[in-house]
C-alpha atoms as a PDB file:
ATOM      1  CA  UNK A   1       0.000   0.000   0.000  1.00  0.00           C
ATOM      2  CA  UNK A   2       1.506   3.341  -1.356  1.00  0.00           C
ATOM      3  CA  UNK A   3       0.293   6.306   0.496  1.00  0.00           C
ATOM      4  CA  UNK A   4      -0.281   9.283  -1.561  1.00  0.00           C
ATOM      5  CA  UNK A   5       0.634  12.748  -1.877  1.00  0.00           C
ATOM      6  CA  UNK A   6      -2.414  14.157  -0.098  1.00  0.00           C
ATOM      7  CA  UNK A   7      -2.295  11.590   3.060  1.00  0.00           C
ATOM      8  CA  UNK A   8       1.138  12.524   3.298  1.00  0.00           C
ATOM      9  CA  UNK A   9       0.584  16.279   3.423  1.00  0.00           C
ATOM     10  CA  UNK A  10      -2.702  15.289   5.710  1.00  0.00           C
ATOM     11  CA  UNK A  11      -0.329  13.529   8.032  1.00  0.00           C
ATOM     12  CA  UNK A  12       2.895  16.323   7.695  1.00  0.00           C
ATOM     13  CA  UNK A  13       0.131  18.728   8.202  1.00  0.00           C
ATOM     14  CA  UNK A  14      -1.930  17.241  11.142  1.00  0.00           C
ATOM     15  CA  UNK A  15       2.049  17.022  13.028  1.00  0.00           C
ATOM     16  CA  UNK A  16       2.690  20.141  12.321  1.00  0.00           C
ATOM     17  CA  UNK A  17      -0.636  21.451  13.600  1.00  0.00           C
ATOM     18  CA  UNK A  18      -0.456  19.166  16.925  1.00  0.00           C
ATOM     19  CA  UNK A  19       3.246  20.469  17.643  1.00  0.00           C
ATOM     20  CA  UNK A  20       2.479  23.928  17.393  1.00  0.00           C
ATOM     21  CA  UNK A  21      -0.364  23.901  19.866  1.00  0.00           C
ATOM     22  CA  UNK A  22       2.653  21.439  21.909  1.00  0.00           C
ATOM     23  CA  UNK A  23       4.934  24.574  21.837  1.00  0.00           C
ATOM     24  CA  UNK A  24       2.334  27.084  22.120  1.00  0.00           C
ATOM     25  CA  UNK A  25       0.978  25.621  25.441  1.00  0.00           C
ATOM     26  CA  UNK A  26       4.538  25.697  26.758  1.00  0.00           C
ATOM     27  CA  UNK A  27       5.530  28.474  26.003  1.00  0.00           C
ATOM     28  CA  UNK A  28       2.279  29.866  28.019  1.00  0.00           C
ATOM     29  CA  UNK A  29       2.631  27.767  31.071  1.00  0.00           C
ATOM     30  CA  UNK A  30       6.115  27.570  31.187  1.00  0.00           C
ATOM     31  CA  UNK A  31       6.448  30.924  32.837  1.00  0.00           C
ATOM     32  CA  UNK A  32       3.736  30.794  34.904  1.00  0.00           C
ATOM     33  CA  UNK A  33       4.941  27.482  36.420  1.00  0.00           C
ATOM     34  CA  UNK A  34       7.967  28.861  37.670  1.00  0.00           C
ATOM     35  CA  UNK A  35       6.177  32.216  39.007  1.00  0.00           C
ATOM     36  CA  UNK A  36       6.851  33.037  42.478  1.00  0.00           C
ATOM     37  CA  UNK A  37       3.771  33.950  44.910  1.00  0.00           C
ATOM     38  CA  UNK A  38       3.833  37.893  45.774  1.00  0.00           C
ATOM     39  CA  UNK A  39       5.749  38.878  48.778  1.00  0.00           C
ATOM     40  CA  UNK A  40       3.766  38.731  52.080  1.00  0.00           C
ATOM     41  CA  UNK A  41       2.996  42.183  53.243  1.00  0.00           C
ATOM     42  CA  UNK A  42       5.178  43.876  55.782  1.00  0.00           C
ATOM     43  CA  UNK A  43       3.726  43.283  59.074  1.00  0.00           C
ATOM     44  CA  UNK A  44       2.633  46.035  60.523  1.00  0.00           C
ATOM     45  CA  UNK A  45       2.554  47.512  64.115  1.00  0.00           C
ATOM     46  CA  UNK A  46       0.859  44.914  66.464  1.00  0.00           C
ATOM     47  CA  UNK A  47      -1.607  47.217  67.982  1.00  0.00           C
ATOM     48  CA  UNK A  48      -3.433  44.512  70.353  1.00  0.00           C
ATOM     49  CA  UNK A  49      -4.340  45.599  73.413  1.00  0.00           C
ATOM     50  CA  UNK A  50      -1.693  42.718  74.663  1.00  0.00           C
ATOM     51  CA  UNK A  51       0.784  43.935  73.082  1.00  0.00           C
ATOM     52  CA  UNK A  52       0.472  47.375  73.874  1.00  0.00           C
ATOM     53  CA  UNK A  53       0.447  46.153  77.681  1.00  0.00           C
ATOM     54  CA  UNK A  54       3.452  43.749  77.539  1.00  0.00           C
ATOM     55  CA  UNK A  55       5.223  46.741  75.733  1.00  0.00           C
ATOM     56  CA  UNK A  56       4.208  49.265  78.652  1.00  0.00           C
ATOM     57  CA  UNK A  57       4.697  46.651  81.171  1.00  0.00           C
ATOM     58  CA  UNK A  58       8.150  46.143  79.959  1.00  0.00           C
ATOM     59  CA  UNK A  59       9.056  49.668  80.061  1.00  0.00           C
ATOM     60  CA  UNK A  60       7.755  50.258  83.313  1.00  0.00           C
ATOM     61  CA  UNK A  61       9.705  46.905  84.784  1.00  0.00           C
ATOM     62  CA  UNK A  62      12.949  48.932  83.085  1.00  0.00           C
ATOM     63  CA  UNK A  63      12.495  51.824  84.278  1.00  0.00           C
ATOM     64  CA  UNK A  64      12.094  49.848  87.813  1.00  0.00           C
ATOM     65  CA  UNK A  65      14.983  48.421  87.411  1.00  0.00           C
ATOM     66  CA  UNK A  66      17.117  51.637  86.302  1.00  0.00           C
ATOM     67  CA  UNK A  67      15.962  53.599  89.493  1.00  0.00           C
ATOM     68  CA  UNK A  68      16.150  50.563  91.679  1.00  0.00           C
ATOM     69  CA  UNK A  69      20.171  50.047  90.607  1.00  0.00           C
ATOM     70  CA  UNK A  70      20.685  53.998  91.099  1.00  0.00           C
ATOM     71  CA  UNK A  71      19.372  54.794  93.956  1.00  0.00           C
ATOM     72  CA  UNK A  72      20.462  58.498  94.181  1.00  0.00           C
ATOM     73  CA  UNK A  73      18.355  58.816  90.761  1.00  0.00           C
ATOM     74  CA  UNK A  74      15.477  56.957  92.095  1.00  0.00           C
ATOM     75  CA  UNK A  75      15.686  59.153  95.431  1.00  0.00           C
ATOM     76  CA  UNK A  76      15.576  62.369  93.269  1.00  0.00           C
ATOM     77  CA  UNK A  77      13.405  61.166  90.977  1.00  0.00           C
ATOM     78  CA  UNK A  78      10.810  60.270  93.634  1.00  0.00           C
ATOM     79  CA  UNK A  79      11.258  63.694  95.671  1.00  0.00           C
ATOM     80  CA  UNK A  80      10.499  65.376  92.627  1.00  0.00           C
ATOM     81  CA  UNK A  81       6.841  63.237  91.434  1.00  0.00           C
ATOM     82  CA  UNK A  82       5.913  64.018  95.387  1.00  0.00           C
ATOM     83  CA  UNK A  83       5.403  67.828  94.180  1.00  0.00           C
ATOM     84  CA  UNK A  84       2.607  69.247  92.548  1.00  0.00           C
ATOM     85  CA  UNK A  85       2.151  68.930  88.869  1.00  0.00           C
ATOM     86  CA  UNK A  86       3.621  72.663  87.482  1.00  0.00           C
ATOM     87  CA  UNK A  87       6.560  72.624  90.351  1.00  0.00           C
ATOM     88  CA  UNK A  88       6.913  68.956  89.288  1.00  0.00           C
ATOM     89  CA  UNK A  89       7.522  69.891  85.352  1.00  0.00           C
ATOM     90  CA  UNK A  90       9.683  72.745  86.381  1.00  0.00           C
ATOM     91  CA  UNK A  91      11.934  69.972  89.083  1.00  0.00           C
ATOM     92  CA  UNK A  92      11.851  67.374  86.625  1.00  0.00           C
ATOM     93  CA  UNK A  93      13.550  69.829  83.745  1.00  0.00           C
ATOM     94  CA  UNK A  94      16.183  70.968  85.802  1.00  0.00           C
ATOM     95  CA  UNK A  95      16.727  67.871  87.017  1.00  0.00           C
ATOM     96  CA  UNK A  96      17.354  66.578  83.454  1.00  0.00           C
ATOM     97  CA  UNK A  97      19.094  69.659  82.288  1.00  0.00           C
ATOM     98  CA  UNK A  98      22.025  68.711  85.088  1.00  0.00           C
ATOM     99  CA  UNK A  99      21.683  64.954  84.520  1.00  0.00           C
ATOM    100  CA  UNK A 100      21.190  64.573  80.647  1.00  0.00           C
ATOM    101  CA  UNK A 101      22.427  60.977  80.646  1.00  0.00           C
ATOM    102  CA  UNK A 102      19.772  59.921  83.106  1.00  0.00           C
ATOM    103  CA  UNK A 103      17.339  61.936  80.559  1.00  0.00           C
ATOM    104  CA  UNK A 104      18.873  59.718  77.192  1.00  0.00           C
ATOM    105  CA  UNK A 105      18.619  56.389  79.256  1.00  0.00           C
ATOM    106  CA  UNK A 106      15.304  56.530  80.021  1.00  0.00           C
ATOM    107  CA  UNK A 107      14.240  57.835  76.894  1.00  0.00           C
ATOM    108  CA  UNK A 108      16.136  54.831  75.779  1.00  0.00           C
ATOM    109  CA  UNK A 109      14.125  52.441  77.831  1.00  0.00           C
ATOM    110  CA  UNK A 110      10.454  53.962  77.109  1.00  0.00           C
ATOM    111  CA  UNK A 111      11.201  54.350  73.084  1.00  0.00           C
ATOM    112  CA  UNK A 112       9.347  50.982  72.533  1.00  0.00           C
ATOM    113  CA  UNK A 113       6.261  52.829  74.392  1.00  0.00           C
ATOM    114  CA  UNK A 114       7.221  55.863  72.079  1.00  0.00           C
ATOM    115  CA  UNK A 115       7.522  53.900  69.160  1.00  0.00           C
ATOM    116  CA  UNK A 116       4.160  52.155  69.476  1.00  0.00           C
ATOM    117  CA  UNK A 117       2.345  55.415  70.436  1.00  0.00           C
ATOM    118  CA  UNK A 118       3.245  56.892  67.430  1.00  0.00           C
ATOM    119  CA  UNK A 119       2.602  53.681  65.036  1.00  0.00           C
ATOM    120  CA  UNK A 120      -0.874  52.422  66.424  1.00  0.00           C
ATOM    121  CA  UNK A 121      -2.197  56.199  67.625  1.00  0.00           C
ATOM    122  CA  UNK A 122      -2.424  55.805  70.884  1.00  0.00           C
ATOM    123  CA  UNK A 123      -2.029  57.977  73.783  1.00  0.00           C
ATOM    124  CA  UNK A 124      -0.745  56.013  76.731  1.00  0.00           C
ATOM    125  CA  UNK A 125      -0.508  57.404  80.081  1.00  0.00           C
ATOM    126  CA  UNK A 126       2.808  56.690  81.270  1.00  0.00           C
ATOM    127  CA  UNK A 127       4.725  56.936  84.645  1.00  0.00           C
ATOM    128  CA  UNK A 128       5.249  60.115  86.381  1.00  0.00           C
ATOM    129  CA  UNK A 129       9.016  59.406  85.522  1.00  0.00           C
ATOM    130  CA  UNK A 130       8.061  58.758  81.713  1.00  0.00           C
ATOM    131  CA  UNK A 131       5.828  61.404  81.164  1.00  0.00           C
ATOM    132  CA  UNK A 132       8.711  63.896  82.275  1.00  0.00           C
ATOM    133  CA  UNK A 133      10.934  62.184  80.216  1.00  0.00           C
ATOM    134  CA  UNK A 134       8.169  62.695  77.284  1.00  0.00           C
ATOM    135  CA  UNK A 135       7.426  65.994  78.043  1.00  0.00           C
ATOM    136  CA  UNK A 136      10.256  67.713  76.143  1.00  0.00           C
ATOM    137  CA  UNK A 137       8.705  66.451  73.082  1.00  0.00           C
ATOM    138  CA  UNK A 138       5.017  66.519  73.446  1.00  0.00           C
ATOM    139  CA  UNK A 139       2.847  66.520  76.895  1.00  0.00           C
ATOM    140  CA  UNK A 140       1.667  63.714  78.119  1.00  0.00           C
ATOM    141  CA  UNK A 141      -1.720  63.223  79.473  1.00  0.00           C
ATOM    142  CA  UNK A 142      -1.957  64.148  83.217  1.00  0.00           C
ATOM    143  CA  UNK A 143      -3.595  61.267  85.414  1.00  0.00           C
ATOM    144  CA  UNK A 144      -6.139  61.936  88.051  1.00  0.00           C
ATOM    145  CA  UNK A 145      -5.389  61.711  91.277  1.00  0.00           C
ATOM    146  CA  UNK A 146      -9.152  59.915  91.903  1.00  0.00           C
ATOM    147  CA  UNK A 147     -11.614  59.147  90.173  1.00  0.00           C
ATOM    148  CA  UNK A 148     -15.219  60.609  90.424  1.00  0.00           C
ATOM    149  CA  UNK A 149     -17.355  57.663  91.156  1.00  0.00           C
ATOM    150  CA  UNK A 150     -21.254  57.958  91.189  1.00  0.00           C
ATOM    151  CA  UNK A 151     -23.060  56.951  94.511  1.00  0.00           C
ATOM    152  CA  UNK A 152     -25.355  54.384  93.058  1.00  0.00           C
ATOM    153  CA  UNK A 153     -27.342  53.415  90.425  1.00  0.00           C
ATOM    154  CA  UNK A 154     -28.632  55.817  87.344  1.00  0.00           C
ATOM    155  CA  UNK A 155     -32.134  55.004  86.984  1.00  0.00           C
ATOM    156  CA  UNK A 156     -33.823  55.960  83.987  1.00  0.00           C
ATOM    157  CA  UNK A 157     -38.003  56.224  84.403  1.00  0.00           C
ATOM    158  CA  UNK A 158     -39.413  54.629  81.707  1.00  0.00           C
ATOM    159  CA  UNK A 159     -43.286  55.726  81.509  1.00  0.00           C
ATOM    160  CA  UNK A 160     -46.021  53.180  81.163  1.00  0.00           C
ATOM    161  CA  UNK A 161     -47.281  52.297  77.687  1.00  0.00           C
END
């Protein structure tokens, strides 16, 4: 059996055809197989209430600490959050102004509070100690000394229908 011209160029034809969509298919999956996934975001600031505590609580345990192993800082230190709040501000910036090493080391130890103020928003009351430290850059909120509490209950009437 002699195959002729025309199932020849059938079959020649039907190869080529079949290789080209061969090819074709590669060279359209070929670089999306070896596409990487996009980068992950860049985590951003945890802003959970846990880990705003754990980062004040930290602080505050340094700044314990730091006063606790300099005792003639801690002893000023304390003398001067005894005094009312404007004589306080006034102690505290002298204070600093003669000691500016004690000033950079505890701004050193309540950056991470800084930090996370300024990434999540916040405004976190900090420790007497703290909020002097802050207070050459912005004022920190003042804390009460007590808090007004109502006597009892707020009872609303709510009239008979």
């Amino acid at each position: 059996m002699n195959p002729s011209a025309t199932t020849v160029r059938r079959g020649l034809f039907g190869m080529f055809a079949g290789g080209l969509l061969a090819f074709g298919s590669a060279a359209i999956i070929a670089p999306v197989a070896n596409a990487q996934p996009a980068p992950a975001p860049a985590p951003g600031p945890n802003c959970s209430a846990s880990a705003v505590a754990g980062t004040v609580s930290a602080a505050t345990a340094s700044e314990g600490a730091y006063l606790t192993a300099n005792p003639q800082t801690n002893e000023a230190l304390s003398a001067i959050s005894s005094q009312p709040q404007p004589e306080a501000e006034v102690a505290y910036r002298a204070f600093f102004a003669q000691n500016p090493q004690v000033e950079e080391q505890l701004k050193a130890i309540h950056q991470p509070v800084s930090a996370l103020q300024t990434e999540c928003n916040l405004k976190l009351v900090p420790t007497p100690v703290a909020q002097a430290v802050w207070s050459g850059t912005e004022p920190a909120p003042v804390t009460p000394d007590t808090a007004e509490v109502p006597e009892g209950p707020v009872m609303e009437e709510i009239p008979a229908t």
